[in-house]
N, C-alpha and C. Protein backbone atom coordinates (compact mmCIF):
# COMPACT_ATOMS: atom_id res chain seq x y z
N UNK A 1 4.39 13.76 -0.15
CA UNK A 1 4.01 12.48 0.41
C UNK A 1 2.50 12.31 0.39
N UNK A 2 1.18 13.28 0.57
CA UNK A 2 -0.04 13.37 0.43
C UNK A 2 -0.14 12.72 -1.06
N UNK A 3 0.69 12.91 -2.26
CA UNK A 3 0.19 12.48 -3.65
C UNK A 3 0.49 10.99 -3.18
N UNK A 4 1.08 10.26 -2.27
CA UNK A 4 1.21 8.66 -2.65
C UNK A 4 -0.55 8.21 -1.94
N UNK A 5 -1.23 9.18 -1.37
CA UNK A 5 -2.19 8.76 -1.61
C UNK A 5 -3.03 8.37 -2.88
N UNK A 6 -2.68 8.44 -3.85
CA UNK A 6 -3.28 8.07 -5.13
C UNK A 6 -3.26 6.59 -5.12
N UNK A 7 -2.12 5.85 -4.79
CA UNK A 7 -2.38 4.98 -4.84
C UNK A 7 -3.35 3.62 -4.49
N UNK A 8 -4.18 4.65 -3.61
CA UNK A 8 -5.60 3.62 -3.74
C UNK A 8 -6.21 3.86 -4.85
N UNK A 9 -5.95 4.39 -5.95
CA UNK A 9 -6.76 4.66 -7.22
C UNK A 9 -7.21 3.05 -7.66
N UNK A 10 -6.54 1.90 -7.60
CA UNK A 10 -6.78 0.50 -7.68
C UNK A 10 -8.19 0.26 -7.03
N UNK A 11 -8.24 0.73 -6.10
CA UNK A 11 -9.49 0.20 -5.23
C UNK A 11 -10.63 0.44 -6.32
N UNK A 12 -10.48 1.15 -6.95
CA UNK A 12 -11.93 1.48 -8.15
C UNK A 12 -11.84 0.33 -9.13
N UNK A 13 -11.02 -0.61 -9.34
CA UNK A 13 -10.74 -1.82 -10.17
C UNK A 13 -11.76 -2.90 -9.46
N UNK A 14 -11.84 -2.99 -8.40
CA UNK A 14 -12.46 -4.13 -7.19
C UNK A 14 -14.59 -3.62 -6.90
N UNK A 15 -14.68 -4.55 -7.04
CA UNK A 15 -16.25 -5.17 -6.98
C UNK A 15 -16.14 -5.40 -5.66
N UNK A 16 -16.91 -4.70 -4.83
CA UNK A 16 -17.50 -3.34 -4.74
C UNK A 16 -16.61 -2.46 -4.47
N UNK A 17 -16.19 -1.63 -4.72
CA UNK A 17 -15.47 -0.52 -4.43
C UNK A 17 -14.85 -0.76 -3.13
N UNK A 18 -15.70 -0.63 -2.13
CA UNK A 18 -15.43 -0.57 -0.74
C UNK A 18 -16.13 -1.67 0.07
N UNK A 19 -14.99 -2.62 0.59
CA UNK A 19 -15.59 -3.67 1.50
C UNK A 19 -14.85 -3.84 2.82
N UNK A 20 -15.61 -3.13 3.83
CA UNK A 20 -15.23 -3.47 5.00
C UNK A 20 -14.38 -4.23 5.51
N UNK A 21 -14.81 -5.62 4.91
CA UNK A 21 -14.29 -7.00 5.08
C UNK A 21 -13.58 -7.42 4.31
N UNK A 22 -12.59 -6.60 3.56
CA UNK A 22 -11.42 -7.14 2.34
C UNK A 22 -10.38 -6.34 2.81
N UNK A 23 -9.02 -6.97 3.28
CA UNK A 23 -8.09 -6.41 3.46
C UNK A 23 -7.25 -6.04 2.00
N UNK A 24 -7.18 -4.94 2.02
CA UNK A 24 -6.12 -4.44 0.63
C UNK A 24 -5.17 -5.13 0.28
N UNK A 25 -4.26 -5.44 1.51
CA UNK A 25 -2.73 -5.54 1.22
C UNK A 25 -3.10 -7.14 0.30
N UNK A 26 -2.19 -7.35 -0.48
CA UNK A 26 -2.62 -8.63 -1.08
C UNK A 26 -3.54 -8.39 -2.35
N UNK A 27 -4.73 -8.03 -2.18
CA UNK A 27 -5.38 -7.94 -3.00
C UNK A 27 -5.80 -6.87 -4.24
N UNK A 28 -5.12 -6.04 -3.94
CA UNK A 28 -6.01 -4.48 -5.12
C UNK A 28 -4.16 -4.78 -5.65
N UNK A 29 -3.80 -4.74 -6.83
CA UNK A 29 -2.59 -4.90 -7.71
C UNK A 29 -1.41 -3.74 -7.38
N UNK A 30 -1.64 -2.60 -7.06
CA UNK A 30 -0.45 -1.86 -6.03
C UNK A 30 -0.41 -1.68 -5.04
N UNK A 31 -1.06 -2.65 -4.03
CA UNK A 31 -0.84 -3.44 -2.49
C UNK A 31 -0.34 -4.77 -2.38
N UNK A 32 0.05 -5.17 -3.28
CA UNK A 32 0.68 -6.73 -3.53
C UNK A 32 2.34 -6.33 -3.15
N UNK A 33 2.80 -7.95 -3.13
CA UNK A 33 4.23 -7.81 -2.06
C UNK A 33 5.27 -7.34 -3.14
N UNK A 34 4.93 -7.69 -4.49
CA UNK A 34 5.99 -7.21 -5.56
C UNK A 34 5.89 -5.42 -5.74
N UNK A 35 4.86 -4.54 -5.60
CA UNK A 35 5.06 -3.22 -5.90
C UNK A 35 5.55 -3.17 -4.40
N UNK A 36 5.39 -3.56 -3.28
CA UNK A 36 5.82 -2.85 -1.64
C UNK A 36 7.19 -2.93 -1.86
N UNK A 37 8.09 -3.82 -2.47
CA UNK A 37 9.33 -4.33 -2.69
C UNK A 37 9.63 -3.08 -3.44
N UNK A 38 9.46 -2.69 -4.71
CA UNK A 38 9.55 -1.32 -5.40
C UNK A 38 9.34 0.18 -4.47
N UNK A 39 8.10 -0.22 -3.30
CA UNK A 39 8.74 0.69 -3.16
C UNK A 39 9.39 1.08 -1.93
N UNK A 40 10.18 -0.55 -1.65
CA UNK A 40 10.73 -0.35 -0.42
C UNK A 40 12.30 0.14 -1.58
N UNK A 41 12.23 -0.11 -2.36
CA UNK A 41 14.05 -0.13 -2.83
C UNK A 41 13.73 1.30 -3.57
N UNK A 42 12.36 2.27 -3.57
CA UNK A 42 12.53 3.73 -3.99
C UNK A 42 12.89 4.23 -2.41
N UNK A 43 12.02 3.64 -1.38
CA UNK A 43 12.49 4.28 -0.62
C UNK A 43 14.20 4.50 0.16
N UNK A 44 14.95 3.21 -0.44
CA UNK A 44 16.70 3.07 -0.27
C UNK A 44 17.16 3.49 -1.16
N UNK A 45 17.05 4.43 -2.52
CA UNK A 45 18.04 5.53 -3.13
C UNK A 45 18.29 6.58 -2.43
N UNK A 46 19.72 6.68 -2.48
CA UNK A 46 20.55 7.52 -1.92
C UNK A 46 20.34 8.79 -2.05
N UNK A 47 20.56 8.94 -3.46
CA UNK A 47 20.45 10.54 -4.14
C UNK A 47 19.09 11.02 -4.56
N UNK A 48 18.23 10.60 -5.22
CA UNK A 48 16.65 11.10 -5.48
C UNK A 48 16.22 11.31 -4.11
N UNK A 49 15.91 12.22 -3.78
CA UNK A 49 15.39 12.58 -2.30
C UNK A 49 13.84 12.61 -2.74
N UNK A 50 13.02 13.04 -4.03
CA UNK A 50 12.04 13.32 -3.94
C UNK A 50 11.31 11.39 -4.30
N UNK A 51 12.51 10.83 -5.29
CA UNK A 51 11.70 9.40 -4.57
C UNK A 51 11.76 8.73 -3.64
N UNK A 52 12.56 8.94 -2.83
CA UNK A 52 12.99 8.35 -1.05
C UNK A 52 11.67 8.78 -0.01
N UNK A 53 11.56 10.48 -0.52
CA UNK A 53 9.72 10.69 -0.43
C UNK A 53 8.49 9.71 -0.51
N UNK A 54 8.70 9.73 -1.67
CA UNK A 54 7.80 8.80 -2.48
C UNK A 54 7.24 7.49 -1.95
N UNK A 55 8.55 6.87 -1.89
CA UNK A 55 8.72 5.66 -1.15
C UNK A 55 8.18 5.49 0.03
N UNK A 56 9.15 6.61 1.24
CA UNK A 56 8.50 6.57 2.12
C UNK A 56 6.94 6.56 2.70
N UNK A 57 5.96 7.49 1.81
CA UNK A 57 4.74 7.55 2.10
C UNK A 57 4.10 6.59 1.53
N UNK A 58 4.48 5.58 0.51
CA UNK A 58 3.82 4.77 0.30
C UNK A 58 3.99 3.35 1.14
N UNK A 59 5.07 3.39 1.62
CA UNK A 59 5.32 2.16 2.77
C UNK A 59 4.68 2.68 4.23
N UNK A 60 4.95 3.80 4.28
CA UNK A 60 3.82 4.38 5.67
C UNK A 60 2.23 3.93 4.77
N UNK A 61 1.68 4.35 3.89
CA UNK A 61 0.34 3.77 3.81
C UNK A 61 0.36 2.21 3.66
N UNK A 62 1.21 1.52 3.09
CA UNK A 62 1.16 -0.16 2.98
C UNK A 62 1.04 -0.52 4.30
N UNK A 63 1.79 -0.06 5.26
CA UNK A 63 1.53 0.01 6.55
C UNK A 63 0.41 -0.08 7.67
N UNK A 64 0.03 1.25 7.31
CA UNK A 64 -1.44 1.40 7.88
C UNK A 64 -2.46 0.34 7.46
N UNK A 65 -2.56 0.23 6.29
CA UNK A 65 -3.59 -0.69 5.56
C UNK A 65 -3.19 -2.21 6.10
N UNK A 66 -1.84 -2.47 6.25
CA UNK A 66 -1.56 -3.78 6.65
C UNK A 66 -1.80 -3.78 8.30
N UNK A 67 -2.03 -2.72 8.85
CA UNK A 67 -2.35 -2.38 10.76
C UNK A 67 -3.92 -2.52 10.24
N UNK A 68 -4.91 -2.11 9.37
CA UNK A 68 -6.10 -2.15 9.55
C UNK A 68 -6.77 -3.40 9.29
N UNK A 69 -5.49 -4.21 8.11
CA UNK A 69 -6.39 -5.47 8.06
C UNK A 69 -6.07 -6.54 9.63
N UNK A 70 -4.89 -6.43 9.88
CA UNK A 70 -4.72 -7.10 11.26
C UNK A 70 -5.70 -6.88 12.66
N UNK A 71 -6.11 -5.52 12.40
CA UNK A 71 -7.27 -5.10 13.41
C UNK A 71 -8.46 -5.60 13.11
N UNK A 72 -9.02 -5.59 12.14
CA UNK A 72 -10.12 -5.52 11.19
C UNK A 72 -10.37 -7.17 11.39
N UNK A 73 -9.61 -8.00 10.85
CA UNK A 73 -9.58 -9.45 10.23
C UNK A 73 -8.77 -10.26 11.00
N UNK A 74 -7.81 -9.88 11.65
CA UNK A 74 -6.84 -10.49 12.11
C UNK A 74 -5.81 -11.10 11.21
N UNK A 75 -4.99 -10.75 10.42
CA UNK A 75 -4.16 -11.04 9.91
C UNK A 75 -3.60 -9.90 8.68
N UNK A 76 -2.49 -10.10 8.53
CA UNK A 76 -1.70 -8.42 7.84
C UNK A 76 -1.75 -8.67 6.14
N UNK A 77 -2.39 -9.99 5.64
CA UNK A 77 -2.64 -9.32 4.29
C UNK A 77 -3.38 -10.64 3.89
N UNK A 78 -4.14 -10.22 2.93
CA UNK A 78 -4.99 -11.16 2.21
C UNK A 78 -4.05 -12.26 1.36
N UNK A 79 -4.39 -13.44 1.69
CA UNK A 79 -3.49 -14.48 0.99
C UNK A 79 -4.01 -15.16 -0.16
């Protein structure tokens, strides 16, 4: 579950790298609502346990990031 941290690897696509004031969810291309959907339905296979993993840690980080922009900005994803 530590490797679905990779998936901020996107954030290096975005001008400036790191902005305080930009909520992820929405915006960097594997924080958008079509990959969370992917990997809400890796995280509902039955039998692959190691992508139900997978899944899981990446919807726990979509998560967090969607709790930091609501703290941060007030609202859970960039529109």
């Amino acid at each position: 579950m530590v490797l679905t941290m990779l998936v901020d690897i996107d954030h290096l696509l975005a001008t400036p790298i790191y902005d305080a004031e930009r909520c992820s969810i929405g915006f960097h291309p594997l924080h958008g609502l079509l990959p969370i959907i992917v990997y809400l339905l890796m995280f509902l296979q039955p039998r692959f346990c190691y992508l139900r993993y997978a899944g899981l840690g990446l919807l726990i980080h979509m998560g967090l990031d969607s709790i930091d922009c609501y703290v941060n900005q007030g609202y859970w994803y960039q529109p």
